[in-house]
PDB file of N, CA and C in Angstrom:
ATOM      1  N   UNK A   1    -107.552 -67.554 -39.866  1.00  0.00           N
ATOM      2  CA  UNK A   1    -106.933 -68.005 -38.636  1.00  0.00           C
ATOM      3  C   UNK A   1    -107.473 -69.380 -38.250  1.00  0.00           C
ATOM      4  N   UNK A   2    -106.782 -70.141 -37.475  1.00  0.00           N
ATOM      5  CA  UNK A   2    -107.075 -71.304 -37.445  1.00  0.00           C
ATOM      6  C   UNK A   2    -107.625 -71.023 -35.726  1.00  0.00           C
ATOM      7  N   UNK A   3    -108.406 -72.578 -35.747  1.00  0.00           N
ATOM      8  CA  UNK A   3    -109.355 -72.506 -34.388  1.00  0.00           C
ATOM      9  C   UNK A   3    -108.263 -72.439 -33.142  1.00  0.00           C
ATOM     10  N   UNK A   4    -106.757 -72.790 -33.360  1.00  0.00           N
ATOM     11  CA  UNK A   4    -106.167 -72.626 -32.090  1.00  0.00           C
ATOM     12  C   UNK A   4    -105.751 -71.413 -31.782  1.00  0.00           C
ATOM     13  N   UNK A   5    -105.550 -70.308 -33.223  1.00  0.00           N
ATOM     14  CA  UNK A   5    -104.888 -68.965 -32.828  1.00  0.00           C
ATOM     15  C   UNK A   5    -106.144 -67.939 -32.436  1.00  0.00           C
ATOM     16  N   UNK A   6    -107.240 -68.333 -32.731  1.00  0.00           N
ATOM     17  CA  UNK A   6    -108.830 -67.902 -32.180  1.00  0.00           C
ATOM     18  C   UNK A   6    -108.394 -68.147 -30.154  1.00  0.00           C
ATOM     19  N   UNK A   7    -108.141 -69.643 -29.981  1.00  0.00           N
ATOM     20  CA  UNK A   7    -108.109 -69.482 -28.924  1.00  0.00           C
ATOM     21  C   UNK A   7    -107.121 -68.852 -27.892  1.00  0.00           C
ATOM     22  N   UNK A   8    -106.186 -68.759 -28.389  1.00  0.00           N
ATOM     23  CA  UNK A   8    -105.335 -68.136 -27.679  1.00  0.00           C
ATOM     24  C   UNK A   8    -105.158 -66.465 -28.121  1.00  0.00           C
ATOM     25  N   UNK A   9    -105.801 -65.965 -28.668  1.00  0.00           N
ATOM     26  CA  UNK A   9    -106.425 -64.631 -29.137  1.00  0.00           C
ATOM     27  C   UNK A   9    -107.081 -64.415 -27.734  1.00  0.00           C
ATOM     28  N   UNK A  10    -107.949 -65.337 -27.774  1.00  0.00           N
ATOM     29  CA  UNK A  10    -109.284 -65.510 -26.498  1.00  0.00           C
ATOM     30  C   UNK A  10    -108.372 -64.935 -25.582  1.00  0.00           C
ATOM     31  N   UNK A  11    -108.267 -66.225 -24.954  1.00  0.00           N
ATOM     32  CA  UNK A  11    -107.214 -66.237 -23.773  1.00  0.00           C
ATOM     33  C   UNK A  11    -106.239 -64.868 -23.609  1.00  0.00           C
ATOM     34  N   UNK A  12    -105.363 -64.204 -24.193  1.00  0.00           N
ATOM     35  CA  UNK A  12    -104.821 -63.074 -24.411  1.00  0.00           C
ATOM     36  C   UNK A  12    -105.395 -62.245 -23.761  1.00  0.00           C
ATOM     37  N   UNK A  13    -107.043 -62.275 -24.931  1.00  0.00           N
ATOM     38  CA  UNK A  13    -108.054 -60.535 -24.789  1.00  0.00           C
ATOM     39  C   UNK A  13    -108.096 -61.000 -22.766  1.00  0.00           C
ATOM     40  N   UNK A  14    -108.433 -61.979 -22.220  1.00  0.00           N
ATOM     41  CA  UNK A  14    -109.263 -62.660 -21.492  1.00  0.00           C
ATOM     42  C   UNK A  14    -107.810 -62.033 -20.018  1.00  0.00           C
ATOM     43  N   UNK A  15    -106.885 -62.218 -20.656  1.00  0.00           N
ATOM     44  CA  UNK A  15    -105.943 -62.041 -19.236  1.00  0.00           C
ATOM     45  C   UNK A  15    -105.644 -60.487 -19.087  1.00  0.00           C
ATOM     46  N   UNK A  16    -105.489 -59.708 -20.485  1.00  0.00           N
ATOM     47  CA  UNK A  16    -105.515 -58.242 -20.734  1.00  0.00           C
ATOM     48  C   UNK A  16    -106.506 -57.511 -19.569  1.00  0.00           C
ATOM     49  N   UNK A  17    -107.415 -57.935 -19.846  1.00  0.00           N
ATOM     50  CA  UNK A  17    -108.875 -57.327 -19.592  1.00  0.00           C
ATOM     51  C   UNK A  17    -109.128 -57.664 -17.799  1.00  0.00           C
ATOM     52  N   UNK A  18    -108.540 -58.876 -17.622  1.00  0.00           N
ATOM     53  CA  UNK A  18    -108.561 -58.806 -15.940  1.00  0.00           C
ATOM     54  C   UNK A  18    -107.378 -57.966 -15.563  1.00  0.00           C
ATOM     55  N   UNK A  19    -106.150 -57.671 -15.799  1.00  0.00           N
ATOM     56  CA  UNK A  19    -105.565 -57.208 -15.391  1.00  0.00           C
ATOM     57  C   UNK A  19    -105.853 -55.613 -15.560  1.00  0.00           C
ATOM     58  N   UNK A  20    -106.030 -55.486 -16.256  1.00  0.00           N
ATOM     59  CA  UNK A  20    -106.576 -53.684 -16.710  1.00  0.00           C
ATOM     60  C   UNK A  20    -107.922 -53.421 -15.517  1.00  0.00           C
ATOM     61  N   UNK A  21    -109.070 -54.504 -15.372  1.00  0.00           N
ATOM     62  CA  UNK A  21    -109.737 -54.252 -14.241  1.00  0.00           C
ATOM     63  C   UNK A  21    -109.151 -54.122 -12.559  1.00  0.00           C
ATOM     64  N   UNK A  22    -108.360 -55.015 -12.973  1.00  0.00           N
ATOM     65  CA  UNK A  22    -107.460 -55.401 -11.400  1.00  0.00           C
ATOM     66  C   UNK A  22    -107.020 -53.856 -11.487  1.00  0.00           C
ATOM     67  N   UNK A  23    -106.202 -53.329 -12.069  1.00  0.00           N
ATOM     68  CA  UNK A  23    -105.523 -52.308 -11.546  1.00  0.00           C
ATOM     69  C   UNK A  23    -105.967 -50.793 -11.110  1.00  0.00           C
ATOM     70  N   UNK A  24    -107.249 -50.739 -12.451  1.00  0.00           N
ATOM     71  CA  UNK A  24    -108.352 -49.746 -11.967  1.00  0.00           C
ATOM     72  C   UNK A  24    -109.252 -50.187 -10.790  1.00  0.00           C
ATOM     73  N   UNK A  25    -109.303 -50.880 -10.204  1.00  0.00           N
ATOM     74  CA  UNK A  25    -110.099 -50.979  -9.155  1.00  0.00           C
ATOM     75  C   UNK A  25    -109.200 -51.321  -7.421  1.00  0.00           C
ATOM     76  N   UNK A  26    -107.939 -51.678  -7.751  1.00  0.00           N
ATOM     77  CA  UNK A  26    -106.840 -51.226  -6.711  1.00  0.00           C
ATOM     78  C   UNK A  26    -107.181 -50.087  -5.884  1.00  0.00           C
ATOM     79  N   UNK A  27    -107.028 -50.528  -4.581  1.00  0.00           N
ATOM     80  CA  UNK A  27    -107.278 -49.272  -3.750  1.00  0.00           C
ATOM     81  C   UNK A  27    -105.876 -48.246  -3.911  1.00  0.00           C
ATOM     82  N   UNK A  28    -106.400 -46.810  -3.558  1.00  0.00           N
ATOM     83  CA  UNK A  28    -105.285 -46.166  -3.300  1.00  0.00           C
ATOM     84  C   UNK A  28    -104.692 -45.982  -1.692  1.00  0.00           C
ATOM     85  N   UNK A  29    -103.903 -45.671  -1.679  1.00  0.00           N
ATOM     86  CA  UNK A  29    -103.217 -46.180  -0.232  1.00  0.00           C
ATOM     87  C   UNK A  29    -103.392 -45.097   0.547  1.00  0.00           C
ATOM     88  N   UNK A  30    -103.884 -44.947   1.728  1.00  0.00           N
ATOM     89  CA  UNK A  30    -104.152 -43.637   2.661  1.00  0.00           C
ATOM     90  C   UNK A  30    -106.015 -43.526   2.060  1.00  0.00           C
ATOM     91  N   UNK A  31    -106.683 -43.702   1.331  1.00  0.00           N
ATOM     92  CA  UNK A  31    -107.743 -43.537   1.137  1.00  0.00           C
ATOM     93  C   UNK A  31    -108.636 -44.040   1.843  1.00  0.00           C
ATOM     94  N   UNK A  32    -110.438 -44.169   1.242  1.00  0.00           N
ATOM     95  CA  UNK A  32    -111.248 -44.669   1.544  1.00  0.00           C
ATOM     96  C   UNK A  32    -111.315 -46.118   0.228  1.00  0.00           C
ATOM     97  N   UNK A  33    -111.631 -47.184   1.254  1.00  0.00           N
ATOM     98  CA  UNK A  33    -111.894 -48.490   0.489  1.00  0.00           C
ATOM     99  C   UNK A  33    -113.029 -48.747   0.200  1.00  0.00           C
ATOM    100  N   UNK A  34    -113.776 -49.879  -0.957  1.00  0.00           N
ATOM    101  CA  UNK A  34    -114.721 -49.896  -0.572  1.00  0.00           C
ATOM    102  C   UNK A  34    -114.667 -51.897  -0.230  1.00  0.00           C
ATOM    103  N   UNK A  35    -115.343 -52.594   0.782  1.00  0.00           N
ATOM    104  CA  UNK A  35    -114.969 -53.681   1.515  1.00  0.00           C
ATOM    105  C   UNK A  35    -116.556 -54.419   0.605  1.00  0.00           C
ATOM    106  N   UNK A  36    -115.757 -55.492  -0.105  1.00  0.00           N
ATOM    107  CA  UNK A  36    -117.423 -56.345  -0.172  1.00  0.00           C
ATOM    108  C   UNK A  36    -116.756 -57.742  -0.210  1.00  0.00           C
ATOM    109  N   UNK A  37    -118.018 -58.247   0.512  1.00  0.00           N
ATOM    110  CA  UNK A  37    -118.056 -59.556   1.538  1.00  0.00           C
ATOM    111  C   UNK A  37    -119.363 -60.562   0.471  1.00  0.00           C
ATOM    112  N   UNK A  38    -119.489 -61.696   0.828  1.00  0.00           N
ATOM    113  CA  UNK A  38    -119.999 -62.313   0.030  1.00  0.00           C
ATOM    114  C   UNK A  38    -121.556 -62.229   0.096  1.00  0.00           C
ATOM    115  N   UNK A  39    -122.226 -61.906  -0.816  1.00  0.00           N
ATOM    116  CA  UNK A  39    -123.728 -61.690  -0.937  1.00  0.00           C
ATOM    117  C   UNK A  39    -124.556 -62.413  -0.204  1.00  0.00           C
ATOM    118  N   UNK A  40    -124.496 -63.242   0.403  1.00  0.00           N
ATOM    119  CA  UNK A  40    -125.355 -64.062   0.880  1.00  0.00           C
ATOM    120  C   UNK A  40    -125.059 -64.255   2.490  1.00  0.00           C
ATOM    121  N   UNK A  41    -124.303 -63.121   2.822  1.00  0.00           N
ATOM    122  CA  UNK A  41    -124.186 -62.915   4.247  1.00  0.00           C
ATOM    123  C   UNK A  41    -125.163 -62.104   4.942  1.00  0.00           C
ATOM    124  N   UNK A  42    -125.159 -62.247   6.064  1.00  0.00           N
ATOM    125  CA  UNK A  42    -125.763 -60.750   6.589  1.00  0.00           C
ATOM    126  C   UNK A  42    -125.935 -59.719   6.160  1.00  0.00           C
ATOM    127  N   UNK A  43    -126.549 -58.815   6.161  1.00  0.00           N
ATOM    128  CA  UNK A  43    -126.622 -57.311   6.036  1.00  0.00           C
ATOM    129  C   UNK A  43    -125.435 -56.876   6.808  1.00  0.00           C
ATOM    130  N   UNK A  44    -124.980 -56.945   7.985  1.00  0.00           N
ATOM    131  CA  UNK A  44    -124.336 -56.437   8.827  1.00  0.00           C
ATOM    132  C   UNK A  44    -122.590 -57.095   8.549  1.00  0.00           C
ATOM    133  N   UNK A  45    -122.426 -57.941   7.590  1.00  0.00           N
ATOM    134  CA  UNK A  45    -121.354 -58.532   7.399  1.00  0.00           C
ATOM    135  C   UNK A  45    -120.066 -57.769   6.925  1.00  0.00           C
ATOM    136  N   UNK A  46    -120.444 -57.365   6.183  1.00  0.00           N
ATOM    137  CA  UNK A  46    -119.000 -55.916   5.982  1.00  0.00           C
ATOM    138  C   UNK A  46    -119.184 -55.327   7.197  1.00  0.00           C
ATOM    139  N   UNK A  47    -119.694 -54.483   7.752  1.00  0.00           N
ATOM    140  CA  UNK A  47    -120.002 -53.998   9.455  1.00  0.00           C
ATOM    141  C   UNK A  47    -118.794 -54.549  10.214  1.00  0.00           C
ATOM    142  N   UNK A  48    -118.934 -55.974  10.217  1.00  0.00           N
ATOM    143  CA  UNK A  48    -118.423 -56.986  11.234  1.00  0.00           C
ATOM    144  C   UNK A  48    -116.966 -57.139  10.399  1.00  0.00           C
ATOM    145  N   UNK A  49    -116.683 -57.307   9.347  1.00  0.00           N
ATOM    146  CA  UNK A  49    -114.953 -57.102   8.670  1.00  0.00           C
ATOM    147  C   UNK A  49    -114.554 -56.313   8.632  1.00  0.00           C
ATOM    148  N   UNK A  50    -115.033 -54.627   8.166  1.00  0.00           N
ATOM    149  CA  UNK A  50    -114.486 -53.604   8.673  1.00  0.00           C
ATOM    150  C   UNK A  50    -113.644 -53.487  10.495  1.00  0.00           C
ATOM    151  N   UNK A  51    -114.623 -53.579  11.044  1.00  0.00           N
ATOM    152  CA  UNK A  51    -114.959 -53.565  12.571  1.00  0.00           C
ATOM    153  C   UNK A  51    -113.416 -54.543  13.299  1.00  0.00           C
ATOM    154  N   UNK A  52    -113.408 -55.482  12.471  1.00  0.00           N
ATOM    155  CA  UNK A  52    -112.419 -56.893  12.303  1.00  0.00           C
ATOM    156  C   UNK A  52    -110.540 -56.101  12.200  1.00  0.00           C
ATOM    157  N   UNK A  53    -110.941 -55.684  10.866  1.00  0.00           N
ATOM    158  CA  UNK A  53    -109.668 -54.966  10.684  1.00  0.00           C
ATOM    159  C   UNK A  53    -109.410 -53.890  11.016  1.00  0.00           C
ATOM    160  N   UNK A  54    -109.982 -53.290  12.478  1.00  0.00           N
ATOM    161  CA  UNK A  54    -110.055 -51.865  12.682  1.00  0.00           C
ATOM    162  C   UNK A  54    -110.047 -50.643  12.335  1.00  0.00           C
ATOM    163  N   UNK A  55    -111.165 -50.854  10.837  1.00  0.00           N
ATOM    164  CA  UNK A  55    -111.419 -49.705  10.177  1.00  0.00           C
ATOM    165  C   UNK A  55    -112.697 -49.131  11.050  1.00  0.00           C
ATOM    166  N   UNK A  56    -112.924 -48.185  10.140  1.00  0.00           N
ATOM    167  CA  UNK A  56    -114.030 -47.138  10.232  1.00  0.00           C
ATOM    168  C   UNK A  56    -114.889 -46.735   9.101  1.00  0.00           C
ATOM    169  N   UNK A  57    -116.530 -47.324   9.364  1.00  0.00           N
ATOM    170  CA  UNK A  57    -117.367 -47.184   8.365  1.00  0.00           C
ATOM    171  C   UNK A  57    -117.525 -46.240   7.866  1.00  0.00           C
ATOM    172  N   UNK A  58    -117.656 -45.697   6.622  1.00  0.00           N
ATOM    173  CA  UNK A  58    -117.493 -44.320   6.218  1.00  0.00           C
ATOM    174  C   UNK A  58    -119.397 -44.173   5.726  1.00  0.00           C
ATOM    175  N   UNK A  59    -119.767 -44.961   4.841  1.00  0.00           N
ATOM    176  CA  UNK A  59    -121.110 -45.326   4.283  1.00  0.00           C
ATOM    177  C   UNK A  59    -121.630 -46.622   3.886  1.00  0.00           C
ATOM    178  N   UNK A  60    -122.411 -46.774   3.225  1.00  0.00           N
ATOM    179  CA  UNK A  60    -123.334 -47.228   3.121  1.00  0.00           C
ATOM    180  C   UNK A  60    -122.529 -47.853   1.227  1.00  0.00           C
ATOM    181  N   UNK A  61    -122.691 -49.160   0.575  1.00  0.00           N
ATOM    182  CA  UNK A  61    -122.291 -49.191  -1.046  1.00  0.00           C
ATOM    183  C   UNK A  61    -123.878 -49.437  -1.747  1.00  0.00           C
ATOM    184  N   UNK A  62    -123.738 -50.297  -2.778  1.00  0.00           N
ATOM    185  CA  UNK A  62    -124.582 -50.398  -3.563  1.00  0.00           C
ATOM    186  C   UNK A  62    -125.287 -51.727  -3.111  1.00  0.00           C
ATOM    187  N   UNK A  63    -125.264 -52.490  -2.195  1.00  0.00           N
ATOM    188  CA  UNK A  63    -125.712 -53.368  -1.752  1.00  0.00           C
ATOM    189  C   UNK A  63    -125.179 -53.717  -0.681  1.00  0.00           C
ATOM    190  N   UNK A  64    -126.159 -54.392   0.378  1.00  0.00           N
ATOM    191  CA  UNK A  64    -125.802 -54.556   1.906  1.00  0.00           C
ATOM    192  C   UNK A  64    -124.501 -55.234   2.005  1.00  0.00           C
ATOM    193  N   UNK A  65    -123.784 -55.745   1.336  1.00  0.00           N
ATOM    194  CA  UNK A  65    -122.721 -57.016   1.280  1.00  0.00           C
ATOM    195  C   UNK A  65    -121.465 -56.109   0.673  1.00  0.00           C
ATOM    196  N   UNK A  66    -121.763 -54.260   0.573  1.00  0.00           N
ATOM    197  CA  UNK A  66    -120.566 -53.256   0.539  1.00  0.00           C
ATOM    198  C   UNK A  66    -120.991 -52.085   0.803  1.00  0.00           C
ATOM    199  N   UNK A  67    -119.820 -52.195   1.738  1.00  0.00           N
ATOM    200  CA  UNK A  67    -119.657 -50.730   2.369  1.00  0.00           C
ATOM    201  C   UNK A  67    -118.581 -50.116   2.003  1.00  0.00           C
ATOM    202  N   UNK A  68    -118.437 -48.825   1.943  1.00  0.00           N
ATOM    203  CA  UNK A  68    -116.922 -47.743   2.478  1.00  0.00           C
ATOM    204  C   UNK A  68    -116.504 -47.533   3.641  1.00  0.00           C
ATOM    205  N   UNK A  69    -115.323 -47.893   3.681  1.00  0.00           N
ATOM    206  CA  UNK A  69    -114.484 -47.581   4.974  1.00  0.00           C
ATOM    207  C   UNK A  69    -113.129 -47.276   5.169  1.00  0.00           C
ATOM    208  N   UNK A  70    -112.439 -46.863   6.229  1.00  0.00           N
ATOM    209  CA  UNK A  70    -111.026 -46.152   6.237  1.00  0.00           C
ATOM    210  C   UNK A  70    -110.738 -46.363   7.521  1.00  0.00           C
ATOM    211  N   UNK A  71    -108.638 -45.872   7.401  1.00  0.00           N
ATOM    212  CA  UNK A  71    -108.154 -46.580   8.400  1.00  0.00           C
ATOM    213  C   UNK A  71    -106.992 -45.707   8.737  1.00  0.00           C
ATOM    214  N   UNK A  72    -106.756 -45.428   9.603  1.00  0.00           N
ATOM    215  CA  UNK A  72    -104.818 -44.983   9.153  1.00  0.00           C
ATOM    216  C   UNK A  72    -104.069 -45.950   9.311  1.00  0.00           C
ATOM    217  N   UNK A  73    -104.454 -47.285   9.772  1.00  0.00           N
ATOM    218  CA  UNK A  73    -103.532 -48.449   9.695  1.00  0.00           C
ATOM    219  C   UNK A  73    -102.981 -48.374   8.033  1.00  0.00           C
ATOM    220  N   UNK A  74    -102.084 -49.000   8.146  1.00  0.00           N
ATOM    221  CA  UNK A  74    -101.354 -48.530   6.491  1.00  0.00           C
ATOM    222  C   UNK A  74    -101.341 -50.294   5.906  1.00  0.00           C
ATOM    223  N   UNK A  75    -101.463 -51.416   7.047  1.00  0.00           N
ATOM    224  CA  UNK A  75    -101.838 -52.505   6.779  1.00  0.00           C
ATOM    225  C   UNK A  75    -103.662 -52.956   6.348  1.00  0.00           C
ATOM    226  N   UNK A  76    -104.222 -51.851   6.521  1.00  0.00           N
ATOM    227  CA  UNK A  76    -105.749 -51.732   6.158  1.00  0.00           C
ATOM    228  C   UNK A  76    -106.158 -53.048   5.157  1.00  0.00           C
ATOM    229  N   UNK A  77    -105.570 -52.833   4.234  1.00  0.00           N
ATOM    230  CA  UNK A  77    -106.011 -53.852   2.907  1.00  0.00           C
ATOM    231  C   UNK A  77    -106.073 -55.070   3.229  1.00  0.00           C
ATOM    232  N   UNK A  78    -104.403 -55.180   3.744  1.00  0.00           N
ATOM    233  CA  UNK A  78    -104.796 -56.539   4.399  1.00  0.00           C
ATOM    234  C   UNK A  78    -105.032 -57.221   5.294  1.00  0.00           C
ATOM    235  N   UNK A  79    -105.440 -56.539   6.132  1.00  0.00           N
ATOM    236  CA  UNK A  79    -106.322 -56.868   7.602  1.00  0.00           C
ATOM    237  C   UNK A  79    -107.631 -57.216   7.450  1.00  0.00           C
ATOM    238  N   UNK A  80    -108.223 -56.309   6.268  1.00  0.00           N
ATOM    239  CA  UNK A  80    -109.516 -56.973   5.797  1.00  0.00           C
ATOM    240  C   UNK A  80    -109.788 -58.113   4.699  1.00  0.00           C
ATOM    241  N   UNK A  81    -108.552 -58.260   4.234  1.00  0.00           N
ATOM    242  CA  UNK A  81    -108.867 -59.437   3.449  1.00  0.00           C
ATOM    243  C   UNK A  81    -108.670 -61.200   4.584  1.00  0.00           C
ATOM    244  N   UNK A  82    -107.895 -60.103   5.698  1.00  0.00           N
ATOM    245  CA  UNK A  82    -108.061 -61.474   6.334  1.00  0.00           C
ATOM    246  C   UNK A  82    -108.726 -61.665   7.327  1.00  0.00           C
ATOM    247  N   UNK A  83    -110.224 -60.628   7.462  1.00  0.00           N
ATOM    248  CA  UNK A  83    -111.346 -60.612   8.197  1.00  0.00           C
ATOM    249  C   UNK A  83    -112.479 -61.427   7.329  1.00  0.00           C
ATOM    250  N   UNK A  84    -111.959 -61.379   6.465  1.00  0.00           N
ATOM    251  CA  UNK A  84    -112.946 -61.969   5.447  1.00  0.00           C
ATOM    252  C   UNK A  84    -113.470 -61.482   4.049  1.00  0.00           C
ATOM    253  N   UNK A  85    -112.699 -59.986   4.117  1.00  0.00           N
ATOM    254  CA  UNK A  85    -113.556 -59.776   2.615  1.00  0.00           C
ATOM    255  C   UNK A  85    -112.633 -60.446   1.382  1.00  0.00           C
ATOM    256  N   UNK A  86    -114.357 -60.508   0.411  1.00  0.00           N
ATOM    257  CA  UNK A  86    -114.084 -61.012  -0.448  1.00  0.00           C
ATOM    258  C   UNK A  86    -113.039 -60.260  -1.465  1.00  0.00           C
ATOM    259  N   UNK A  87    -113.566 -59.015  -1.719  1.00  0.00           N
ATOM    260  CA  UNK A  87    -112.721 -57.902  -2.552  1.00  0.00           C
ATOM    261  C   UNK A  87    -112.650 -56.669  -1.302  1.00  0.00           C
ATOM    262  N   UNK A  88    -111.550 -55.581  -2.349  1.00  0.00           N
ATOM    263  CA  UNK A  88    -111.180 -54.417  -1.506  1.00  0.00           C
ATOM    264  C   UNK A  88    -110.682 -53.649  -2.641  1.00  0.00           C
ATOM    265  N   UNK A  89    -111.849 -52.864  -3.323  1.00  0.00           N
ATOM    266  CA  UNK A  89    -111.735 -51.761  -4.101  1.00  0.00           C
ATOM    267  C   UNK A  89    -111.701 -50.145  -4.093  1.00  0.00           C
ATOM    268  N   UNK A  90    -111.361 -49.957  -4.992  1.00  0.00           N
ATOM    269  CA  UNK A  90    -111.436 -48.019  -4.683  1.00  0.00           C
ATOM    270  C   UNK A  90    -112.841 -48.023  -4.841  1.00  0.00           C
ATOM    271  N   UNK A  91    -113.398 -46.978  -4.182  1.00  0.00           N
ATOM    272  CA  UNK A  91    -114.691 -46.503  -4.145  1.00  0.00           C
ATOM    273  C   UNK A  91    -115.763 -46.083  -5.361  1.00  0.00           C
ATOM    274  N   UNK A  92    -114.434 -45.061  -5.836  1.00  0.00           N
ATOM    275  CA  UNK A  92    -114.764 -44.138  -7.163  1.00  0.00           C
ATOM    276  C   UNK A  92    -114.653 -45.224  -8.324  1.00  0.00           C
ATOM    277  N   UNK A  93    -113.882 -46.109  -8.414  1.00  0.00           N
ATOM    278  CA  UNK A  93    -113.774 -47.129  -9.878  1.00  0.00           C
ATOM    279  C   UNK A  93    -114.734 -48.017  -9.455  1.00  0.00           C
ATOM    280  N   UNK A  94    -115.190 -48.315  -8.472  1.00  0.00           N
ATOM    281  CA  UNK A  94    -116.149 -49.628  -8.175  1.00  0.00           C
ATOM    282  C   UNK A  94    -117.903 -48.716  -8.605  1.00  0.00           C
ATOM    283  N   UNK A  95    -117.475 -47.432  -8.063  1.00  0.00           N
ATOM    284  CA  UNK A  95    -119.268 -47.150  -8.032  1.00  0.00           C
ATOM    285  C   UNK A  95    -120.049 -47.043  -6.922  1.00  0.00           C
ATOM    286  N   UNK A  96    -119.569 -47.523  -5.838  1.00  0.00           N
ATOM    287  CA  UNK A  96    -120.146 -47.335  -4.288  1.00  0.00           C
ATOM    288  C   UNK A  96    -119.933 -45.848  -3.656  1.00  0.00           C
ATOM    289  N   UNK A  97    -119.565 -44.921  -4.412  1.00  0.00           N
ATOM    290  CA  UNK A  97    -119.759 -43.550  -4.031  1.00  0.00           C
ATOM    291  C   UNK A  97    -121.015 -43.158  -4.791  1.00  0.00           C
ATOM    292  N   UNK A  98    -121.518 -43.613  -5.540  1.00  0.00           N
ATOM    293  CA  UNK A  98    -122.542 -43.001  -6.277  1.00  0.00           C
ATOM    294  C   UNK A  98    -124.229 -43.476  -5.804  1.00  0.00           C
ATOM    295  N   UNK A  99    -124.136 -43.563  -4.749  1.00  0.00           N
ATOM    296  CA  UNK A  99    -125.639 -43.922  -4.219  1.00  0.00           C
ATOM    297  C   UNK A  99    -125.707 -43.321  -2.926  1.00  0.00           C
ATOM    298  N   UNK A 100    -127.215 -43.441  -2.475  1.00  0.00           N
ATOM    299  CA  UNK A 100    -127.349 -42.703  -1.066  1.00  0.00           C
ATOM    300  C   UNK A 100    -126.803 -43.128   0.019  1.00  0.00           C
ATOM    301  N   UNK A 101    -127.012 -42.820   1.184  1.00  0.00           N
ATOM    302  CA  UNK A 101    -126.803 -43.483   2.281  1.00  0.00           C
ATOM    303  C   UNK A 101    -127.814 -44.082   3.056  1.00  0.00           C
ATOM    304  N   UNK A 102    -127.543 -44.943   3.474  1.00  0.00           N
ATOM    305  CA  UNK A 102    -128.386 -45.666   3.776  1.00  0.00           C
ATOM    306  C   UNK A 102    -128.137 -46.088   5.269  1.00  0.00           C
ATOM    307  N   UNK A 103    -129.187 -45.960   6.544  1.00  0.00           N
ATOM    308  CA  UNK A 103    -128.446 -46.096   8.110  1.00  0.00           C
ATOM    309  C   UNK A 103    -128.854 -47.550   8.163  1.00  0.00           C
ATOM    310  N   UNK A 104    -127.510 -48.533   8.969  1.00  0.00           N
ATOM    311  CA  UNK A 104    -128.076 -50.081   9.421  1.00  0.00           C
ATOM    312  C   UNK A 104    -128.679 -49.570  10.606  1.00  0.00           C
TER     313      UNK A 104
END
């Protein structure tokens, strides 16, 4: 193979592979989300975007900068993306169900 069909091989595996993440980590609708905000915020910063998009903290994620939270607003997702979070994943595909809780 020549060095250009290498790269666009690349590129291919490279767009496959985000989209296959994108879709497993899609929230499901009526669920619990999990909200993460940019690392270098506050501790209390998901707190304050949840809070934003009138959800409800459910727990505690894998680092102060994500939490779980829920809504019956059915606009949920995107109320918090326009409070500020950075991402808005399912809980169970991200991994933020699998740790303790932790009280702010």
């Amino acid at each position: 193979m020549a060095w250009r069909d290498w790269m666009l091989f690349s590129l291919f595996s490279v767009a496959v592979a985000t989209g296959i993440v994108a879709i497993g980590l899609a929230p499901r609708s009526g669920d619990q989300v999990a909200v993460i905000v940019s690392p270098w915020q506050s501790a209390s910063a998901a707190l304050v975007v949840v809070a934003a998009a009138d959800g409800r903290f459910v727990r505690s994620g894998f680092a102060d900068w994500v939490v779980v939270a829920s809504s019956s607003r059915p606009d949920f997702v995107s109320r918090l993306y326009s409070a500020g979070a950075w991402t808005v994943a399912d809980p169970t595909a991200a991994g933020a169900c699998l740790v303790e809780q932790r009280v702010f």
